[in-house]
PDB file of N, CA and C in Angstrom:
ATOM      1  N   UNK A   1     -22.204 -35.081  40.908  1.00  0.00           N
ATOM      2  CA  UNK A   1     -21.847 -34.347  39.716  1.00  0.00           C
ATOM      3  C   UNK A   1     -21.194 -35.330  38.744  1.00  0.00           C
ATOM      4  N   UNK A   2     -21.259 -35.516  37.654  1.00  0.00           N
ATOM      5  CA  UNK A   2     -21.460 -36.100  36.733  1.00  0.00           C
ATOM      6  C   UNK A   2     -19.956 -35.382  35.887  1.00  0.00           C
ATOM      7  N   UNK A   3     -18.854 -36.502  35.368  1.00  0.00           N
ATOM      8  CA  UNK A   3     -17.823 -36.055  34.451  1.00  0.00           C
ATOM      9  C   UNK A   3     -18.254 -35.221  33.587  1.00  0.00           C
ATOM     10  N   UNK A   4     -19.163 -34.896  32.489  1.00  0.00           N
ATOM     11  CA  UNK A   4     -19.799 -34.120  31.497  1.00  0.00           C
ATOM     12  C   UNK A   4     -19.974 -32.762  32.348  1.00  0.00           C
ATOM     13  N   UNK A   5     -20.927 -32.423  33.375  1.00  0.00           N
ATOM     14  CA  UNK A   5     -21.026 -30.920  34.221  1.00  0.00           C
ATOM     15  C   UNK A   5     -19.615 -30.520  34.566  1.00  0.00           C
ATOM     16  N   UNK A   6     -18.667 -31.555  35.074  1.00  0.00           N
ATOM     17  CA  UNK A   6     -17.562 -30.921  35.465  1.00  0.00           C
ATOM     18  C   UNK A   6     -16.910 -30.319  34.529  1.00  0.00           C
ATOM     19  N   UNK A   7     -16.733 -31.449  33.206  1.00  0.00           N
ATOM     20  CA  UNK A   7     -15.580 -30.887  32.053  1.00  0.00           C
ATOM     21  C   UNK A   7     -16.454 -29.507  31.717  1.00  0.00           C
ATOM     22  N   UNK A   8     -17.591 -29.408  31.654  1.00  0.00           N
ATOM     23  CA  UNK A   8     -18.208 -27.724  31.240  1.00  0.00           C
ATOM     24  C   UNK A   8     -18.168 -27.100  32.086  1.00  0.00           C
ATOM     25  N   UNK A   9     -18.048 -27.238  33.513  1.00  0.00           N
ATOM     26  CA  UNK A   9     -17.530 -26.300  34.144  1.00  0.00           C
ATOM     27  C   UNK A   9     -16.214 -25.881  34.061  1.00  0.00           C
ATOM     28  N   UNK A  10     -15.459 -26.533  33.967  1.00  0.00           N
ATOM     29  CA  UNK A  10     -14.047 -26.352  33.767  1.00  0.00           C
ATOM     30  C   UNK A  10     -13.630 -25.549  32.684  1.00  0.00           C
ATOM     31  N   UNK A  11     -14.248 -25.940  31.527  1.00  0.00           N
ATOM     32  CA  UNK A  11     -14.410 -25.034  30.599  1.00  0.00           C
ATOM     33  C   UNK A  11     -14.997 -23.821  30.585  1.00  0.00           C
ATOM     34  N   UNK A  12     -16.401 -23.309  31.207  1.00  0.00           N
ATOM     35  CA  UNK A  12     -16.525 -22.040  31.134  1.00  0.00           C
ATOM     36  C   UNK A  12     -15.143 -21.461  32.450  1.00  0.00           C
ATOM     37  N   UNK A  13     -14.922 -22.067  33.266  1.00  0.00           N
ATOM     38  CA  UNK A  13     -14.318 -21.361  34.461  1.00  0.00           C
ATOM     39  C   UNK A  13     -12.820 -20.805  33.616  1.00  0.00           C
ATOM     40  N   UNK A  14     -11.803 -21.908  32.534  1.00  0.00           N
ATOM     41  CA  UNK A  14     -10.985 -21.503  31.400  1.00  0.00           C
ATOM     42  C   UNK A  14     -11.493 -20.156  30.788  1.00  0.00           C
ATOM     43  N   UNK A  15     -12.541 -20.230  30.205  1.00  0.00           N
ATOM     44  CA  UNK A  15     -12.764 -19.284  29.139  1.00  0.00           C
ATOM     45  C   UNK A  15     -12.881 -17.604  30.124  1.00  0.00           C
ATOM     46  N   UNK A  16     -13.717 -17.600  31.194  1.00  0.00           N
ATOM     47  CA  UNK A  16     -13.740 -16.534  31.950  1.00  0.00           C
ATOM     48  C   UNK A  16     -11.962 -15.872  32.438  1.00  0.00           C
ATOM     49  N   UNK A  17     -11.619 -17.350  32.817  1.00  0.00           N
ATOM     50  CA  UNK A  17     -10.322 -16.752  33.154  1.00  0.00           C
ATOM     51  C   UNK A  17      -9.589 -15.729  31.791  1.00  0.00           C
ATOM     52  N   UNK A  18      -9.539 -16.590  30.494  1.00  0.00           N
ATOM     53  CA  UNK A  18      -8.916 -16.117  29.684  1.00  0.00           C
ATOM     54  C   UNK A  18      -9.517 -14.591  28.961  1.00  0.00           C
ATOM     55  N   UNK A  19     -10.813 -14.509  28.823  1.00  0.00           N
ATOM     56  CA  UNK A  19     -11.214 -13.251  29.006  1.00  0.00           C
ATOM     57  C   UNK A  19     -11.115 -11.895  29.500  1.00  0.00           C
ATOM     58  N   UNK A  20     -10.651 -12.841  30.761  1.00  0.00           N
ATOM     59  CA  UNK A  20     -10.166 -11.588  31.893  1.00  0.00           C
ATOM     60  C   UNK A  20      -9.024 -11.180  32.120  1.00  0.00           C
ATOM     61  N   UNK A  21      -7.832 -12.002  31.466  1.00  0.00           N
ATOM     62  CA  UNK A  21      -6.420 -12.205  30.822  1.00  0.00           C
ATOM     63  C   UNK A  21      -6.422 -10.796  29.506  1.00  0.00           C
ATOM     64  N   UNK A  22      -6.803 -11.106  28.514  1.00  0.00           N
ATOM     65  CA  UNK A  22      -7.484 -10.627  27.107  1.00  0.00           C
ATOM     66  C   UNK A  22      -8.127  -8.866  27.876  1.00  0.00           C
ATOM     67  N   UNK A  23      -8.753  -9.060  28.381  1.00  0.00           N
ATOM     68  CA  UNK A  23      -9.568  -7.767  29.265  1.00  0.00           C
ATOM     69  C   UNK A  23      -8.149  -7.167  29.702  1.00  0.00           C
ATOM     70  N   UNK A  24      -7.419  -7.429  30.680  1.00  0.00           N
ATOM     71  CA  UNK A  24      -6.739  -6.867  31.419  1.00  0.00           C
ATOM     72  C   UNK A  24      -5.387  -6.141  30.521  1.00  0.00           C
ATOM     73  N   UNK A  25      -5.039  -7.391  29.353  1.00  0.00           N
ATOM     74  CA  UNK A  25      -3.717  -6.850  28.651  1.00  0.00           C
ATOM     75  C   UNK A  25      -4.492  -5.812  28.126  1.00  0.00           C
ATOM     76  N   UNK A  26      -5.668  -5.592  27.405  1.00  0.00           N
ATOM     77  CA  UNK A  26      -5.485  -5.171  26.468  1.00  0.00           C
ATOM     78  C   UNK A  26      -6.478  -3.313  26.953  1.00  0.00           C
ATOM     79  N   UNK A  27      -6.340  -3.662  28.308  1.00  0.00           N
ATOM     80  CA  UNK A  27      -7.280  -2.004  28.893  1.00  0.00           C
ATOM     81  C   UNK A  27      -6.212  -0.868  28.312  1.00  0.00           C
ATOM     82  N   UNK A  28      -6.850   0.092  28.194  1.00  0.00           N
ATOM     83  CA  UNK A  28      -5.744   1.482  28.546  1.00  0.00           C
ATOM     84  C   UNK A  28      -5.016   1.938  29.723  1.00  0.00           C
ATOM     85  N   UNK A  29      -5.420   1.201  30.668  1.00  0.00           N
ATOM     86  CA  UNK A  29      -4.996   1.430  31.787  1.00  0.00           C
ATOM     87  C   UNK A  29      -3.214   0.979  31.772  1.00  0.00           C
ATOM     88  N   UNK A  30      -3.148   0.098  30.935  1.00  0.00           N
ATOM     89  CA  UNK A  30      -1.852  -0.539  30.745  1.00  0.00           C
ATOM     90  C   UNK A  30      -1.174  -0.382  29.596  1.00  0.00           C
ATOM     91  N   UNK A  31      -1.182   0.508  28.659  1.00  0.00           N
ATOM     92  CA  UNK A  31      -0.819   1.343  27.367  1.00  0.00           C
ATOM     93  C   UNK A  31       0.550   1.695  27.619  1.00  0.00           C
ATOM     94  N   UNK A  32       0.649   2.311  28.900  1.00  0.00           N
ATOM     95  CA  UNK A  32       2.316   2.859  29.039  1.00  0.00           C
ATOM     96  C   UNK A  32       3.167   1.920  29.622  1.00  0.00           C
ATOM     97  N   UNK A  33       2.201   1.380  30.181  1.00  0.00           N
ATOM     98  CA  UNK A  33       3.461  -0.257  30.924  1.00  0.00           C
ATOM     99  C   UNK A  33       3.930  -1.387  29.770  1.00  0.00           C
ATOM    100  N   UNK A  34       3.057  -0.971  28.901  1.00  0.00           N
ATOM    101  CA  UNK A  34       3.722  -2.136  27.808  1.00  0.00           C
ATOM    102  C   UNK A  34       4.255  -1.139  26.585  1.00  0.00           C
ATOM    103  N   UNK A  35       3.839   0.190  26.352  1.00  0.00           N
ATOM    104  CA  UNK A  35       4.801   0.755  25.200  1.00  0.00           C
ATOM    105  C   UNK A  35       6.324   0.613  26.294  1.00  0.00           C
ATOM    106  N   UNK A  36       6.286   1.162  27.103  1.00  0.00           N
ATOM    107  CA  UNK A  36       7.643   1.155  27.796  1.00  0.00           C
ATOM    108  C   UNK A  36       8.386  -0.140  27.719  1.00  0.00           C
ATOM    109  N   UNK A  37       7.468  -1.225  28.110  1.00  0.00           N
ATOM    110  CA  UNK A  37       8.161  -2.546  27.913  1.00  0.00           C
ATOM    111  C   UNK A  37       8.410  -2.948  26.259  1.00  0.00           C
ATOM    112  N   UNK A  38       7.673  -1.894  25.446  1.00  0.00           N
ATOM    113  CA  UNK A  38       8.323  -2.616  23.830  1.00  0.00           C
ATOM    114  C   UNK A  38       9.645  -1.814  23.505  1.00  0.00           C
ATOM    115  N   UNK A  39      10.275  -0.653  24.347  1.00  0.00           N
ATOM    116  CA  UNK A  39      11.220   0.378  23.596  1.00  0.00           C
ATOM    117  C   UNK A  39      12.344  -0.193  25.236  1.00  0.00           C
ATOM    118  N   UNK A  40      12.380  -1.279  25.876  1.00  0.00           N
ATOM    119  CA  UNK A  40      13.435  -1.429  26.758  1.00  0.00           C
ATOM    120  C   UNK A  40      14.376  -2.317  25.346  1.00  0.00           C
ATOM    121  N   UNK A  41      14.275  -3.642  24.318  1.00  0.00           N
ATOM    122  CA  UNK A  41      15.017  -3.527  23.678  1.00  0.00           C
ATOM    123  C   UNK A  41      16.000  -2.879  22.633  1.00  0.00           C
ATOM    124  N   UNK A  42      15.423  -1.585  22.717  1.00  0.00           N
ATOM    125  CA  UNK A  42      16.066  -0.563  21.770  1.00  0.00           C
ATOM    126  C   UNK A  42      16.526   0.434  22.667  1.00  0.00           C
ATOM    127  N   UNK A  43      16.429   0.529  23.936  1.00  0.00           N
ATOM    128  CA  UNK A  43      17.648   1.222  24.643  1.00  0.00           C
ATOM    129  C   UNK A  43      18.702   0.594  24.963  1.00  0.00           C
ATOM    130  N   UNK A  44      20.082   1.978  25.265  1.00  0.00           N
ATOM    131  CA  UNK A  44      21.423   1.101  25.575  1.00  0.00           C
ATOM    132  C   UNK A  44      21.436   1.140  27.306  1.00  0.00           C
ATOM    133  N   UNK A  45      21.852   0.027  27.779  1.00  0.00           N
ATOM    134  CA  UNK A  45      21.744  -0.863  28.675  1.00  0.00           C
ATOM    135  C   UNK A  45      22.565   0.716  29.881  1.00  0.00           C
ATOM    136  N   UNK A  46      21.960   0.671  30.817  1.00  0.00           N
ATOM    137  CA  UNK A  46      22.899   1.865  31.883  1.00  0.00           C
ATOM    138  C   UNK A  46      24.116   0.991  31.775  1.00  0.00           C
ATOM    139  N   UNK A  47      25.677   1.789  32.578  1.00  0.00           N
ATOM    140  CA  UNK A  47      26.342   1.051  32.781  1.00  0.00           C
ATOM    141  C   UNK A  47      26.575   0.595  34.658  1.00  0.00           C
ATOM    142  N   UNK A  48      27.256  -0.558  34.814  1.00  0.00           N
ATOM    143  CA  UNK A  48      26.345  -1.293  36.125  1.00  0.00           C
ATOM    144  C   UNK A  48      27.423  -0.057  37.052  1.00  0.00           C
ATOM    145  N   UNK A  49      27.007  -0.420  38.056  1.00  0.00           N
ATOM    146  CA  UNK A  49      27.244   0.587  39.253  1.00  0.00           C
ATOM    147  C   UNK A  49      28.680  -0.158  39.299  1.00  0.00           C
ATOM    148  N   UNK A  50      30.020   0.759  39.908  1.00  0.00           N
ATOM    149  CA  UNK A  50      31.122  -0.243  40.134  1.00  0.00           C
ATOM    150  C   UNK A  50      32.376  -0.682  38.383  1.00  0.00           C
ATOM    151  N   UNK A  51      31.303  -0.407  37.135  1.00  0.00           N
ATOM    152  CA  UNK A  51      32.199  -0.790  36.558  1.00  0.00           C
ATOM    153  C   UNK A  51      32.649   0.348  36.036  1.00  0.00           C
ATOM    154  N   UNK A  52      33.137   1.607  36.198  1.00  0.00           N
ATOM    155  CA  UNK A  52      33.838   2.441  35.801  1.00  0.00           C
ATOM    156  C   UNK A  52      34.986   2.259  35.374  1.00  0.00           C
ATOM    157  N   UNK A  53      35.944   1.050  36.039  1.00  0.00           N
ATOM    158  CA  UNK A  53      37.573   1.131  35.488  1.00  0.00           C
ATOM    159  C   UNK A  53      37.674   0.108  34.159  1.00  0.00           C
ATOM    160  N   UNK A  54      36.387  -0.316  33.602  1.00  0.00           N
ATOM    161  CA  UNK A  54      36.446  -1.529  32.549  1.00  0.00           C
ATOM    162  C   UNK A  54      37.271  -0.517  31.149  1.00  0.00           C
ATOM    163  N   UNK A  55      37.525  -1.487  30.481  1.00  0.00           N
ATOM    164  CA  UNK A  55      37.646  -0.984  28.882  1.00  0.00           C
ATOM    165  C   UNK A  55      37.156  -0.502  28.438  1.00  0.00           C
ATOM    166  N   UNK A  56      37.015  -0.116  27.165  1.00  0.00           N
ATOM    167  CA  UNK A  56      35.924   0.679  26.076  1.00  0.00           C
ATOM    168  C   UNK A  56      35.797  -0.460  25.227  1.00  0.00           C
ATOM    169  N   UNK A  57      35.756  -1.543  25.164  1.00  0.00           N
ATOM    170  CA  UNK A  57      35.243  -2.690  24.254  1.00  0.00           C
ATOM    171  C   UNK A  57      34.531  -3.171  25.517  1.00  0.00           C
ATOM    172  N   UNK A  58      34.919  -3.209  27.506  1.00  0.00           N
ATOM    173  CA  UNK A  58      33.530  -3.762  28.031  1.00  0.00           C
ATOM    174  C   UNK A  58      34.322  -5.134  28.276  1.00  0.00           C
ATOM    175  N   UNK A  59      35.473  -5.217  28.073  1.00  0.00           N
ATOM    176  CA  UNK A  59      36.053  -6.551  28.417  1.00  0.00           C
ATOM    177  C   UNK A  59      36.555  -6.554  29.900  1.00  0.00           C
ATOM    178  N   UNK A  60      36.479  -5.328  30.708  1.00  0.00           N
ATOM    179  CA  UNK A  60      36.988  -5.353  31.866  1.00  0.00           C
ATOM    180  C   UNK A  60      35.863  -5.936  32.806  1.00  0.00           C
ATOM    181  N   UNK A  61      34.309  -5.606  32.761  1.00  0.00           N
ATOM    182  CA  UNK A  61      33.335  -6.376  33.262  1.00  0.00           C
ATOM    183  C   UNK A  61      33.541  -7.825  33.005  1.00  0.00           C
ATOM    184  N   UNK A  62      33.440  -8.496  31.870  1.00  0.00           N
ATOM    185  CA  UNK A  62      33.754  -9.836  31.637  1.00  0.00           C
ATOM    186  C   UNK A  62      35.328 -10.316  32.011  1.00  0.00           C
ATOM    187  N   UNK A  63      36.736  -9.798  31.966  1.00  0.00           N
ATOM    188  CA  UNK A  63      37.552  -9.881  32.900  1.00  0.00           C
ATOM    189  C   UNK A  63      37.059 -10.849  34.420  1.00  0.00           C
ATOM    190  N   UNK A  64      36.829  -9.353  34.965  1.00  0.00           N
ATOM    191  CA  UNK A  64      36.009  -9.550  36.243  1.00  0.00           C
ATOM    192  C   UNK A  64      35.167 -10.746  36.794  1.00  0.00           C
ATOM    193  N   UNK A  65      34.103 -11.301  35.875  1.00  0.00           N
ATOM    194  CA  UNK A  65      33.278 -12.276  36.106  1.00  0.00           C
ATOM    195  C   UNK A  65      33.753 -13.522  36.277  1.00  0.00           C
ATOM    196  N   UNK A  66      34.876 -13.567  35.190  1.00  0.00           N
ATOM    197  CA  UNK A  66      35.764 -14.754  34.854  1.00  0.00           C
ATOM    198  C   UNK A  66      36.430 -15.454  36.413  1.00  0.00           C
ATOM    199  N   UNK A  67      37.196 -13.984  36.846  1.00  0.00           N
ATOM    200  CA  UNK A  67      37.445 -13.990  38.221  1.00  0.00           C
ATOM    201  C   UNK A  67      36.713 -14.964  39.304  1.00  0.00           C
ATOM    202  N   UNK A  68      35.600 -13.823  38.657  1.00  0.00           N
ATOM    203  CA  UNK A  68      34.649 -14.318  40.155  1.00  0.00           C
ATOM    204  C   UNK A  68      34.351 -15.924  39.742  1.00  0.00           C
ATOM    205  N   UNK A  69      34.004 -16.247  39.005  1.00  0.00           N
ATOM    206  CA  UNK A  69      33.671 -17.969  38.566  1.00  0.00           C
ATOM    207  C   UNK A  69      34.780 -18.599  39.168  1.00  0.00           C
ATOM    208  N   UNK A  70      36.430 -18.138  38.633  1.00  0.00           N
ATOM    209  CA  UNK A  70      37.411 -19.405  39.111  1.00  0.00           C
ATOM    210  C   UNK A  70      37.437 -19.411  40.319  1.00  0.00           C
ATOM    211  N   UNK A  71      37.028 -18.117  41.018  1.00  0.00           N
ATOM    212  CA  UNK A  71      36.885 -18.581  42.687  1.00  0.00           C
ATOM    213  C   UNK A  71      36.151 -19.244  43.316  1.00  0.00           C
ATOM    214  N   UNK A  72      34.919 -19.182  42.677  1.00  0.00           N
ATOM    215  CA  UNK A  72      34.027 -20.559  43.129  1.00  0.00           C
ATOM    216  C   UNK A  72      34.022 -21.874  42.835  1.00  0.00           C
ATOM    217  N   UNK A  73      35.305 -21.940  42.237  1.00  0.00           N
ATOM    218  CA  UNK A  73      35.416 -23.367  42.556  1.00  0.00           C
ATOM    219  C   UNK A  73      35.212 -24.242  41.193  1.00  0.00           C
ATOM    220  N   UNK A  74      34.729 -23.259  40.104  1.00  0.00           N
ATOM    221  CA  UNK A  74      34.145 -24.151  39.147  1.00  0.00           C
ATOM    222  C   UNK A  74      35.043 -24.963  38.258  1.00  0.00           C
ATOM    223  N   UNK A  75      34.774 -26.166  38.068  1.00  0.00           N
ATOM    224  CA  UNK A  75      36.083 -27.289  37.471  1.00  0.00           C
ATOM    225  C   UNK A  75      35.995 -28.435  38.472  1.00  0.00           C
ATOM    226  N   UNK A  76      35.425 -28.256  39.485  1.00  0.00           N
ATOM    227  CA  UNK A  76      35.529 -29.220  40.627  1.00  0.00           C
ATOM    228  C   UNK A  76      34.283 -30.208  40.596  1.00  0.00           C
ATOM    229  N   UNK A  77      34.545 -31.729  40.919  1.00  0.00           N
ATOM    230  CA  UNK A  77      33.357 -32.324  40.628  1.00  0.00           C
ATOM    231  C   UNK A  77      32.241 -32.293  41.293  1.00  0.00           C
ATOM    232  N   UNK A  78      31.397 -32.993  41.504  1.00  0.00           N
ATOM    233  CA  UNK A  78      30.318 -32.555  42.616  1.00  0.00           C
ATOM    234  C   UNK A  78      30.641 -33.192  43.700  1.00  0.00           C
ATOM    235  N   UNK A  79      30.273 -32.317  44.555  1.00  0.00           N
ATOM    236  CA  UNK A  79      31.110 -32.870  46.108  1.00  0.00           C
ATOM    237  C   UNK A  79      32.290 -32.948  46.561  1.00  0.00           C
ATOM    238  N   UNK A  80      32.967 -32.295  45.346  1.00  0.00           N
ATOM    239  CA  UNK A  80      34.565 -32.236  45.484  1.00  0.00           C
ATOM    240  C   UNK A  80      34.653 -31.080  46.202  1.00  0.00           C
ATOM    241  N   UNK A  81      35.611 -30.671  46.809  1.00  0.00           N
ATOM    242  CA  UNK A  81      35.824 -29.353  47.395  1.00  0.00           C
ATOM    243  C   UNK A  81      37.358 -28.879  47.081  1.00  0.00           C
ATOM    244  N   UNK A  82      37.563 -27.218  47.270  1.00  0.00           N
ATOM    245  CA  UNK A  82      39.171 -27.068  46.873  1.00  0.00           C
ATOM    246  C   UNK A  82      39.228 -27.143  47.793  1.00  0.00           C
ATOM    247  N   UNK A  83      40.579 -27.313  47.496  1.00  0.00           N
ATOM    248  CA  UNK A  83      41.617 -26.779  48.639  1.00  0.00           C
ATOM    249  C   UNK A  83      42.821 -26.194  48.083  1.00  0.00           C
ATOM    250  N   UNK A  84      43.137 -25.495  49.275  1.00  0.00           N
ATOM    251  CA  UNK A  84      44.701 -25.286  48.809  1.00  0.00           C
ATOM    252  C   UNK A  84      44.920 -22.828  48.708  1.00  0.00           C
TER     253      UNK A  84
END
């Protein structure tokens, strides 16, 4: 086989793929999986399981996280370990 047959094979085997890419987004079969996926940025976010005692500005979740970061250690160099 000869570089020239391959690069055109390669090429129709591209173009089929992308067809079938193009085919698949654009069936009806998939109409509600992607209106749904265009109206997830315009809903408000649930609130997460667990954060009931936060603020009403939402600073008690971020509080929280802050937490959880200084306990892991972060500030420490690599391979450093705490102690203490």
């Amino acid at each position: 086989m000869d570089a020239g047959l391959a690069h055109g094979l390669w090429t129709a085997l591209l173009l089929v793929t992308f067809a079938a890419i193009v085919g698949w987004a654009w069936s009806g079969r998939r109409k509600r999986d992607f209106d749904e996926a265009a109206r997830l940025p315009l809903e408000d976010d649930p609130p997460a399981a667990g954060d009931a005692g936060g603020s009403e500005d939402g600073s008690g979740s971020r509080a929280r996280a802050g937490v959880a970061v200084s306990e892991a250690g972060v500030g420490a160099g690599a391979g450093e370990a705490r102690h203490g």
